[in-house]
Protein backbone atom coordinates (compact mmCIF):
# COMPACT_ATOMS: atom_id res chain seq x y z
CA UNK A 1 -16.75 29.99 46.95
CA UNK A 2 -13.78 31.11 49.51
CA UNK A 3 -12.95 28.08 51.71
CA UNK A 4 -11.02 28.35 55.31
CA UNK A 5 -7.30 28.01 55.10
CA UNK A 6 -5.61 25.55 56.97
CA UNK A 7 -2.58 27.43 60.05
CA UNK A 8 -0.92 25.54 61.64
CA UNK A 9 -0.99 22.32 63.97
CA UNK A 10 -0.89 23.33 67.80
CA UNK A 11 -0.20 20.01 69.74
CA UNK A 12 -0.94 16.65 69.00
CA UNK A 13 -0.89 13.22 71.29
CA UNK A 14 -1.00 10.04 70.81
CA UNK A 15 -3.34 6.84 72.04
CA UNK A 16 -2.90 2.75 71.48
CA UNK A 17 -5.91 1.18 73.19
CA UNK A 18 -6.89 4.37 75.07
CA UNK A 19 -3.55 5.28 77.07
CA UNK A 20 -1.46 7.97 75.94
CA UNK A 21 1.81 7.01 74.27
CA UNK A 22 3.43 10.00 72.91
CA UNK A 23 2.83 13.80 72.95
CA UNK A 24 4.64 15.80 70.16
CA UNK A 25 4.22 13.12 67.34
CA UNK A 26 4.62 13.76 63.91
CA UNK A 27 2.08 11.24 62.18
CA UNK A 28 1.60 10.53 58.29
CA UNK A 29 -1.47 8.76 57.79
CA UNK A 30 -3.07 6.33 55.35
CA UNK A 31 -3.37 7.74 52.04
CA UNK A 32 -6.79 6.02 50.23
CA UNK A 33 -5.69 5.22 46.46
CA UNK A 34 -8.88 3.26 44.78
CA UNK A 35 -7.32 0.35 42.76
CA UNK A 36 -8.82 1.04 39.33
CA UNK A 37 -9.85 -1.01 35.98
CA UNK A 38 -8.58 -0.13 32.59
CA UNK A 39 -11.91 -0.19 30.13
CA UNK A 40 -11.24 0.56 26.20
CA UNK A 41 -13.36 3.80 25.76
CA UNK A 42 -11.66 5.84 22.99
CA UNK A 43 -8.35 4.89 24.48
CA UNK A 44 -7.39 3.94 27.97
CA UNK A 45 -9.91 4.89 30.78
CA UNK A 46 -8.68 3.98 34.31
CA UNK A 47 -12.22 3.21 36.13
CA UNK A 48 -11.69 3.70 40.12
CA UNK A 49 -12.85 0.81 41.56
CA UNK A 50 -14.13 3.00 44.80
CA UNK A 51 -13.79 1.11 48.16
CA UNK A 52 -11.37 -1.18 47.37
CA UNK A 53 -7.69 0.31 47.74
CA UNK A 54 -3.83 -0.53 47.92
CA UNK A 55 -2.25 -1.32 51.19
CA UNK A 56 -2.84 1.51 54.06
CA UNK A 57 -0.17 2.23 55.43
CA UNK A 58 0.88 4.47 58.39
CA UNK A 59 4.20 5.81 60.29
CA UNK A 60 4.77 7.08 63.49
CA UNK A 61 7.92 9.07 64.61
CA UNK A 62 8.54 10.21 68.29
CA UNK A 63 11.53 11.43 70.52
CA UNK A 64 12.87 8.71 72.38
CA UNK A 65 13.45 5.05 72.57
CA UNK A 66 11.44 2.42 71.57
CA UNK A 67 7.79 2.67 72.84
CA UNK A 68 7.11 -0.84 74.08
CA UNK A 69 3.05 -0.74 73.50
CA UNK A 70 3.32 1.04 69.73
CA UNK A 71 5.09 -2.32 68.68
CA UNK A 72 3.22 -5.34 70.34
CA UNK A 73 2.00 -7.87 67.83
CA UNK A 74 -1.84 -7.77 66.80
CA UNK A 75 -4.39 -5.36 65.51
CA UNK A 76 -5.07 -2.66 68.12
CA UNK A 77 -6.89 0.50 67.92
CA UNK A 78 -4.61 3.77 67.74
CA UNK A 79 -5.93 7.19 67.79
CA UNK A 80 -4.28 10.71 67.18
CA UNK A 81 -5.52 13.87 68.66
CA UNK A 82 -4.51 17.33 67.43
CA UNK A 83 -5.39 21.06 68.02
CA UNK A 84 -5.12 23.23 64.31
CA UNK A 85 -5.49 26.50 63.70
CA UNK A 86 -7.83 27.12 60.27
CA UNK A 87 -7.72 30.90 58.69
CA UNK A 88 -11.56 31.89 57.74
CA UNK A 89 -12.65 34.09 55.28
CA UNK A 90 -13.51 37.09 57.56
CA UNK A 91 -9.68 36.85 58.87
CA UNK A 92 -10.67 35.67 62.48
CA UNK A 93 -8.40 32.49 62.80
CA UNK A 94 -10.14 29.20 64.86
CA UNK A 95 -8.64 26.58 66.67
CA UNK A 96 -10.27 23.38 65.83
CA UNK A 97 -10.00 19.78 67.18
CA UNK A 98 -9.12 16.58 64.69
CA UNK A 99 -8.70 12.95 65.48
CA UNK A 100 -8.28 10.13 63.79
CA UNK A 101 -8.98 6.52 64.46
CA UNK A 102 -7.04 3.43 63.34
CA UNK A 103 -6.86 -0.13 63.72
CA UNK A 104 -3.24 -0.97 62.45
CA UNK A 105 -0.64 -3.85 63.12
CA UNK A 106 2.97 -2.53 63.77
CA UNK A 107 5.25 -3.76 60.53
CA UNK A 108 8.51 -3.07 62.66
CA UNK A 109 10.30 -2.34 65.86
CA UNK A 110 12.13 0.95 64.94
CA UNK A 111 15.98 0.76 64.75
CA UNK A 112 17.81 3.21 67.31
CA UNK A 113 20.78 6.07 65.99
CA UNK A 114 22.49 6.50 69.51
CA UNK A 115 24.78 9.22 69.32
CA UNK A 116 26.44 10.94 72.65
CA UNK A 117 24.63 14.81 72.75
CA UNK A 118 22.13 13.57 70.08
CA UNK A 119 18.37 13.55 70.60
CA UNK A 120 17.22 9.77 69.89
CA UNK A 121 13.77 9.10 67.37
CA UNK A 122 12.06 6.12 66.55
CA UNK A 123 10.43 5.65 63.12
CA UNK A 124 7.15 2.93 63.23
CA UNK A 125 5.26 1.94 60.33
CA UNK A 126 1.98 0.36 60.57
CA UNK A 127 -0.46 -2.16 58.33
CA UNK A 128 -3.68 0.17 58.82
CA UNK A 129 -7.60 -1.90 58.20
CA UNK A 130 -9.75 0.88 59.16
CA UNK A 131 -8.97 4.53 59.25
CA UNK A 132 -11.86 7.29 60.45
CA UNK A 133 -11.24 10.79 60.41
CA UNK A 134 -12.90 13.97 62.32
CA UNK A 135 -12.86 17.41 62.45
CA UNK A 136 -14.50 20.35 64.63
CA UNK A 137 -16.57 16.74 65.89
CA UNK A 138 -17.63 15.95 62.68
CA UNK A 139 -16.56 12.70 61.00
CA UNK A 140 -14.72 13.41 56.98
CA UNK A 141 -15.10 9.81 56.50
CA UNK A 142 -15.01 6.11 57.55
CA UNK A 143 -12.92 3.12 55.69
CA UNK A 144 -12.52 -0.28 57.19
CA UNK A 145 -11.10 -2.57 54.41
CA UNK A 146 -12.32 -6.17 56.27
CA UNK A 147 -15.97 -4.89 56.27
CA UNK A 148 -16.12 -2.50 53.18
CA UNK A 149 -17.76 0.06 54.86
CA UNK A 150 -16.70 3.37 53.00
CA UNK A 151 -18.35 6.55 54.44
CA UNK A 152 -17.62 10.05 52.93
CA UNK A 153 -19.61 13.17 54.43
CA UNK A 154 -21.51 11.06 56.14
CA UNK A 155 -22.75 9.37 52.96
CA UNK A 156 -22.34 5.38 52.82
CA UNK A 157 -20.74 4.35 49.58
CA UNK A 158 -20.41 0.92 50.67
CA UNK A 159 -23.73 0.12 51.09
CA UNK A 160 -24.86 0.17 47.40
CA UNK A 161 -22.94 -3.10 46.94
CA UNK A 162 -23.82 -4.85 50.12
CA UNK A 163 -27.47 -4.62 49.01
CA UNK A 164 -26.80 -6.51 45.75
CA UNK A 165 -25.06 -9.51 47.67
């Protein structure tokens, strides 16, 4: 089956707490790697051990100095907005709207290159505990770490587990 090709990314802002930050912000965000088990099974097998993962991390670059609010101490809510352009299979292209939600503690106040007829950018990386993703309005998926909620498609994968406890 032919799947829609991602374009391009239009615009994109930037939220801590529900004000705008930043406009024009080039995000990488949390990567989910399962920590896994090694079982003997004719060889090495390297079980995922699904909802349980390494650290989450995510950074944060912007024009400009130092935003004050992106690097207050504490857990606060963060969300990115962003307008992307997805190729379908009949060649019409679609401009669809993604955001993503985070709770994240700032790891750093960004360092500052000031050079004379330079544009200045700050780097910030982030300790992220729940991450929740959606596109065209519908949510990908759901992972807070300090609950172990893990939702996928709407499916809850967490939930087998709490049941048993």
């Amino acid at each position: 089956m032919k799947k829609n090709k991602n374009v391009a990314v239009l615009a994109d802002t930037w939220y801590i707490e529900n004000n705008l930050v930043a406009e024009g912000v080039s995000v990488t965000l949390p990567s989910l790697e399962w920590l896994t088990q090694s079982i003997k099974a004719g060889g090495n097998i390297d079980v995922p051990l699904v909802g349980m993962t390494d650290a989450l991390d995510c950074n944060v670059t912007t024009d400009g100095g130092v935003i004050v609010s992106a690097v207050k101490p504490g857990l606060r809510t963060h969300e990115f907005r962003w307008a992307k352009e997805v190729l379908k299979t009949d060649g019409t292209i679609k401009t669809v709207g993604c955001k993503a939600f985070l709770n994240m503690m700032s790891k750093n106040i960004p360092g500052q290159d000031v050079e004379e007829q330079e544009a200045m950018e700050s780097s910030y990386d982030y300790s992220v505990s729940r991450y929740q993703l959606y596109e065209a309005g519908k949510e990908k998926f759901y992972y807070n770490k300090l609950t172990g909620t893990l939702r996928i498609d709407g499916k809850d994968y967490g939930n087998s587990l709490k049941n048993l406890l």
